[in-house]
PDB file of N, CA and C in Angstrom:
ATOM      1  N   UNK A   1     221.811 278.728 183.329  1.00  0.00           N
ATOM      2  CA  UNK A   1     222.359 278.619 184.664  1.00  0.00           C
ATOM      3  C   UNK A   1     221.397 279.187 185.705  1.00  0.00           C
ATOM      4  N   UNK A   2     220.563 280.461 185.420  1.00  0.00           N
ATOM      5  CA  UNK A   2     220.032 280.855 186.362  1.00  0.00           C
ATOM      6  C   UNK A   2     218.278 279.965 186.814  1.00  0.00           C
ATOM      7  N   UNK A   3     217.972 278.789 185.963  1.00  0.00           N
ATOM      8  CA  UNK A   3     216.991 277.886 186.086  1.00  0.00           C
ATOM      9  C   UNK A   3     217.472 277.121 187.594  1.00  0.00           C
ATOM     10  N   UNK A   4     219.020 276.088 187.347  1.00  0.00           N
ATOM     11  CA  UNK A   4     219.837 275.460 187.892  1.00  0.00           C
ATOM     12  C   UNK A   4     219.815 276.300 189.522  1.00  0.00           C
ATOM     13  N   UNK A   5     220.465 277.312 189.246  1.00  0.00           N
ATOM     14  CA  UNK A   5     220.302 278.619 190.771  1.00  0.00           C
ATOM     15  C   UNK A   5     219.196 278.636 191.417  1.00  0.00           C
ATOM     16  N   UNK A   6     218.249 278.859 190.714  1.00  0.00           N
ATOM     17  CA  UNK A   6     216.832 278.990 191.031  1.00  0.00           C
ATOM     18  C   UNK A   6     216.308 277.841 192.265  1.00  0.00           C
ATOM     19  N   UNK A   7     216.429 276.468 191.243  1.00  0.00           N
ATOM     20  CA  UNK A   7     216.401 274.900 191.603  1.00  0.00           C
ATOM     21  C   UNK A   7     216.908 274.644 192.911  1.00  0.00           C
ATOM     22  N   UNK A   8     218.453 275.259 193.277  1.00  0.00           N
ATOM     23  CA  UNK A   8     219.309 274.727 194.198  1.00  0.00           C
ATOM     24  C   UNK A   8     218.860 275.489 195.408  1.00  0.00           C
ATOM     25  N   UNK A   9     218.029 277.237 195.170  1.00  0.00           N
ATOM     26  CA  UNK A   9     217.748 277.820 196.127  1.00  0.00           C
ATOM     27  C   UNK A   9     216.110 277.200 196.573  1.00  0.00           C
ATOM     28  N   UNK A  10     215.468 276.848 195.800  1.00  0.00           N
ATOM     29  CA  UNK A  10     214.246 275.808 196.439  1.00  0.00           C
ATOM     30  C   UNK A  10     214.775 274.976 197.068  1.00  0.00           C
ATOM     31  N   UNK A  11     215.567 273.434 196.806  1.00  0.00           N
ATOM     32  CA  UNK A  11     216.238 272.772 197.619  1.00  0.00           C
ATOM     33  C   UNK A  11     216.903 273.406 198.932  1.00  0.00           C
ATOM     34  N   UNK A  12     217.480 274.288 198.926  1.00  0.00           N
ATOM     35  CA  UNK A  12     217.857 274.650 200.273  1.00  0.00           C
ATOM     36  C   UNK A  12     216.867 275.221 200.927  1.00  0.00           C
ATOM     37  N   UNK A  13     215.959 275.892 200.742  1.00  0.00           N
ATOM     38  CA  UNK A  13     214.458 276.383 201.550  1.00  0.00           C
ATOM     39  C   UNK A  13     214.117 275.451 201.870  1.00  0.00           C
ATOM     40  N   UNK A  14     213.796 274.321 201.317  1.00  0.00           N
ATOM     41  CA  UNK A  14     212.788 273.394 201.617  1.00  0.00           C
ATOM     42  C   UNK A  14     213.568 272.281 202.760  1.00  0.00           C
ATOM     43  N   UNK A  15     214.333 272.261 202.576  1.00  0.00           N
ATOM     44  CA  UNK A  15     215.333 271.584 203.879  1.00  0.00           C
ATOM     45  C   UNK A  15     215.612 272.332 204.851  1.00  0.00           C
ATOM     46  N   UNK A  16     215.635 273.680 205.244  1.00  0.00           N
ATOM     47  CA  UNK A  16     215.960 274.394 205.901  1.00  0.00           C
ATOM     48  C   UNK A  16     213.929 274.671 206.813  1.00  0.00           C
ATOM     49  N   UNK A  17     212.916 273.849 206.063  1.00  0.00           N
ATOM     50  CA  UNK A  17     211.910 274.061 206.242  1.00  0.00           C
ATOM     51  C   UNK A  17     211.507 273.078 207.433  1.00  0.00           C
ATOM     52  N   UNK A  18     210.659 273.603 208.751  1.00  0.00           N
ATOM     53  CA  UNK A  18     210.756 272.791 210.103  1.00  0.00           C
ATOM     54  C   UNK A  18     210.153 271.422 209.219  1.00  0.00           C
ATOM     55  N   UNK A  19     209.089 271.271 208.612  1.00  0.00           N
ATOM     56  CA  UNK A  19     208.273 270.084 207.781  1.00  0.00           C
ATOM     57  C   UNK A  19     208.320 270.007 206.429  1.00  0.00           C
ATOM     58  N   UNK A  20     209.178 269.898 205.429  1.00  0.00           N
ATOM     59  CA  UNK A  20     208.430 269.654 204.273  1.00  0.00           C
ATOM     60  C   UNK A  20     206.777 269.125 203.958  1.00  0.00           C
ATOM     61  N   UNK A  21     206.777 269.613 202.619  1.00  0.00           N
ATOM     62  CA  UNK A  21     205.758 268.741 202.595  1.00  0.00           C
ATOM     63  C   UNK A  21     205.731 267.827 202.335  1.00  0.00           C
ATOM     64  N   UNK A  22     204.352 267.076 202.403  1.00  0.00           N
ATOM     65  CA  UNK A  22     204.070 265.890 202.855  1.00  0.00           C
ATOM     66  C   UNK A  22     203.303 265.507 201.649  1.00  0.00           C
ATOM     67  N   UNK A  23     203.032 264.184 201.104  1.00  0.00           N
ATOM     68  CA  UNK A  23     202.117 263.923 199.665  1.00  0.00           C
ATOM     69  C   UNK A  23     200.977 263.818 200.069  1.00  0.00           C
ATOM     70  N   UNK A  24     200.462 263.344 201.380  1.00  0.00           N
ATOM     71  CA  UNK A  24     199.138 263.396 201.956  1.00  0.00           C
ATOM     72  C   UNK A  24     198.532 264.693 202.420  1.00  0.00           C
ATOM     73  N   UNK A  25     199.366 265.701 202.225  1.00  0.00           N
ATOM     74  CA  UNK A  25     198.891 267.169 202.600  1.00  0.00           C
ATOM     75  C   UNK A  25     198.406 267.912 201.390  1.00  0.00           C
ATOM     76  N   UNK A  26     197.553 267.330 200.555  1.00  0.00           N
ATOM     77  CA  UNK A  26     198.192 267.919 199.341  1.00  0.00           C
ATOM     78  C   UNK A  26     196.386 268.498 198.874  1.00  0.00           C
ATOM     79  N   UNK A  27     195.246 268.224 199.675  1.00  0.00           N
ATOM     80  CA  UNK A  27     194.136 268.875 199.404  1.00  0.00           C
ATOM     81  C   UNK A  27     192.858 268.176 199.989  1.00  0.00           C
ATOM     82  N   UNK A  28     191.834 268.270 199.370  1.00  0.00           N
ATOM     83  CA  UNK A  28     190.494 267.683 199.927  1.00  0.00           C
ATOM     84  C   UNK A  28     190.374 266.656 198.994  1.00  0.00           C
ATOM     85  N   UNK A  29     191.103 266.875 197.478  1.00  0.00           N
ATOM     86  CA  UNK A  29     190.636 266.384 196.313  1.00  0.00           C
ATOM     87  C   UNK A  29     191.332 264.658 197.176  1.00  0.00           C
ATOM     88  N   UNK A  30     192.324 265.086 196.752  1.00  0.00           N
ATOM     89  CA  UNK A  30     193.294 263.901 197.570  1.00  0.00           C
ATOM     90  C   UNK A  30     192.928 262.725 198.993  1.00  0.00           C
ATOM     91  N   UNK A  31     192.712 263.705 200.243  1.00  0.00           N
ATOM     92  CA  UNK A  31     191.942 263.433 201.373  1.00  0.00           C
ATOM     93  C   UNK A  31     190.805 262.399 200.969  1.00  0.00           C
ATOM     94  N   UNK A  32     190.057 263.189 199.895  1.00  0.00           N
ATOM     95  CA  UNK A  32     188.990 262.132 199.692  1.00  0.00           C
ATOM     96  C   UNK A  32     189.048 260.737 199.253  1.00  0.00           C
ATOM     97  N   UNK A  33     190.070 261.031 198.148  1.00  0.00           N
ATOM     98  CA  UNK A  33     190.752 259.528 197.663  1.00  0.00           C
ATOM     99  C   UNK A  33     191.163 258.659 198.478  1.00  0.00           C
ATOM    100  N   UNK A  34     191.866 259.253 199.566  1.00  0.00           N
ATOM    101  CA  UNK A  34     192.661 258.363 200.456  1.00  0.00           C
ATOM    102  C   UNK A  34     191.282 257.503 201.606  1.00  0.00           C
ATOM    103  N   UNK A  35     190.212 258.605 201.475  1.00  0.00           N
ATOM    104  CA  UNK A  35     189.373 257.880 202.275  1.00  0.00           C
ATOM    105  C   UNK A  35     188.652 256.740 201.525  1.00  0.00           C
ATOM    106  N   UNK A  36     188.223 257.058 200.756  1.00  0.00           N
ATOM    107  CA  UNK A  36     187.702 256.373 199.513  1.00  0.00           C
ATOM    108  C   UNK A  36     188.172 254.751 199.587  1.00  0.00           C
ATOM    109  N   UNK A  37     189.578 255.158 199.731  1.00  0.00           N
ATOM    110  CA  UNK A  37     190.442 253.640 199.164  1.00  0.00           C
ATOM    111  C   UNK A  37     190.371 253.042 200.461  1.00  0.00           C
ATOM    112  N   UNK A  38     190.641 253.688 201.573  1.00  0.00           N
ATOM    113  CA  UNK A  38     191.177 253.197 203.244  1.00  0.00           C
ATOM    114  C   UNK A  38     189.715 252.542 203.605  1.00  0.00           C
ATOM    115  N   UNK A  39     188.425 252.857 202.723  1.00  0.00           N
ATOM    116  CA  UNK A  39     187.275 252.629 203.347  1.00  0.00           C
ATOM    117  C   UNK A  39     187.426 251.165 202.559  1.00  0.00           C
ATOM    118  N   UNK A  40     187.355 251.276 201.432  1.00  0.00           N
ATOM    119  CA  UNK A  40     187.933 249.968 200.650  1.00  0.00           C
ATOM    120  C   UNK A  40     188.296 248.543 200.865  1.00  0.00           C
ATOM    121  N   UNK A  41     189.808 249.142 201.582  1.00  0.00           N
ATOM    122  CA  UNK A  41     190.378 247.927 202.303  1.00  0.00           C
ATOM    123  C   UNK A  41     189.484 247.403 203.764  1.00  0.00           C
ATOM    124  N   UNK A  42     188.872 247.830 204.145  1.00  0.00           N
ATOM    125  CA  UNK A  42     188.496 247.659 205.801  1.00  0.00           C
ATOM    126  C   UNK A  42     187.030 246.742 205.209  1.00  0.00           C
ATOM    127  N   UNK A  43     186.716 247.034 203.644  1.00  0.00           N
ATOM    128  CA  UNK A  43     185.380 246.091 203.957  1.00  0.00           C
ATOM    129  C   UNK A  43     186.317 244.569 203.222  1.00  0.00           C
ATOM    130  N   UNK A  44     187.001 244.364 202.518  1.00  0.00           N
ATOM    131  CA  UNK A  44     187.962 243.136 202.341  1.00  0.00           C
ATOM    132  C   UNK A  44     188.949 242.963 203.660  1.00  0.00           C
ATOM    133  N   UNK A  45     188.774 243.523 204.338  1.00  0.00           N
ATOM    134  CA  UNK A  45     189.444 242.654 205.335  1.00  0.00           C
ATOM    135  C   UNK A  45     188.396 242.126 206.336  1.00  0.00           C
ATOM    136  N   UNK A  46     187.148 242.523 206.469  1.00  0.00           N
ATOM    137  CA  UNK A  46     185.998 242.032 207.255  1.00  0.00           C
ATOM    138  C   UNK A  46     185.340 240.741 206.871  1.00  0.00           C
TER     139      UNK A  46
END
């Protein structure tokens, strides 16, 4: 039970939070990927 407690008191922090987070906030490792791919699409669409 006290896993479950634990669980329900994250859920309420995190809603009670002005922004959750976000999946794009998530590092440089990431950032880079996203550029990586976004650079990607822009030369197939040219």
């Amino acid at each position: 039970m006290s896993s479950n407690k634990r669980f329900i008191q994250s859920i309420t922090k995190t809603a009670a939070a002005d922004a959750p987070a976000m999946p794009w906030a998530r590092g440089k490792r990431r950032a880079a990927f996203i550029a990586k791919r976004n650079a990607g699409e822009q030369d197939k669409a040219a």
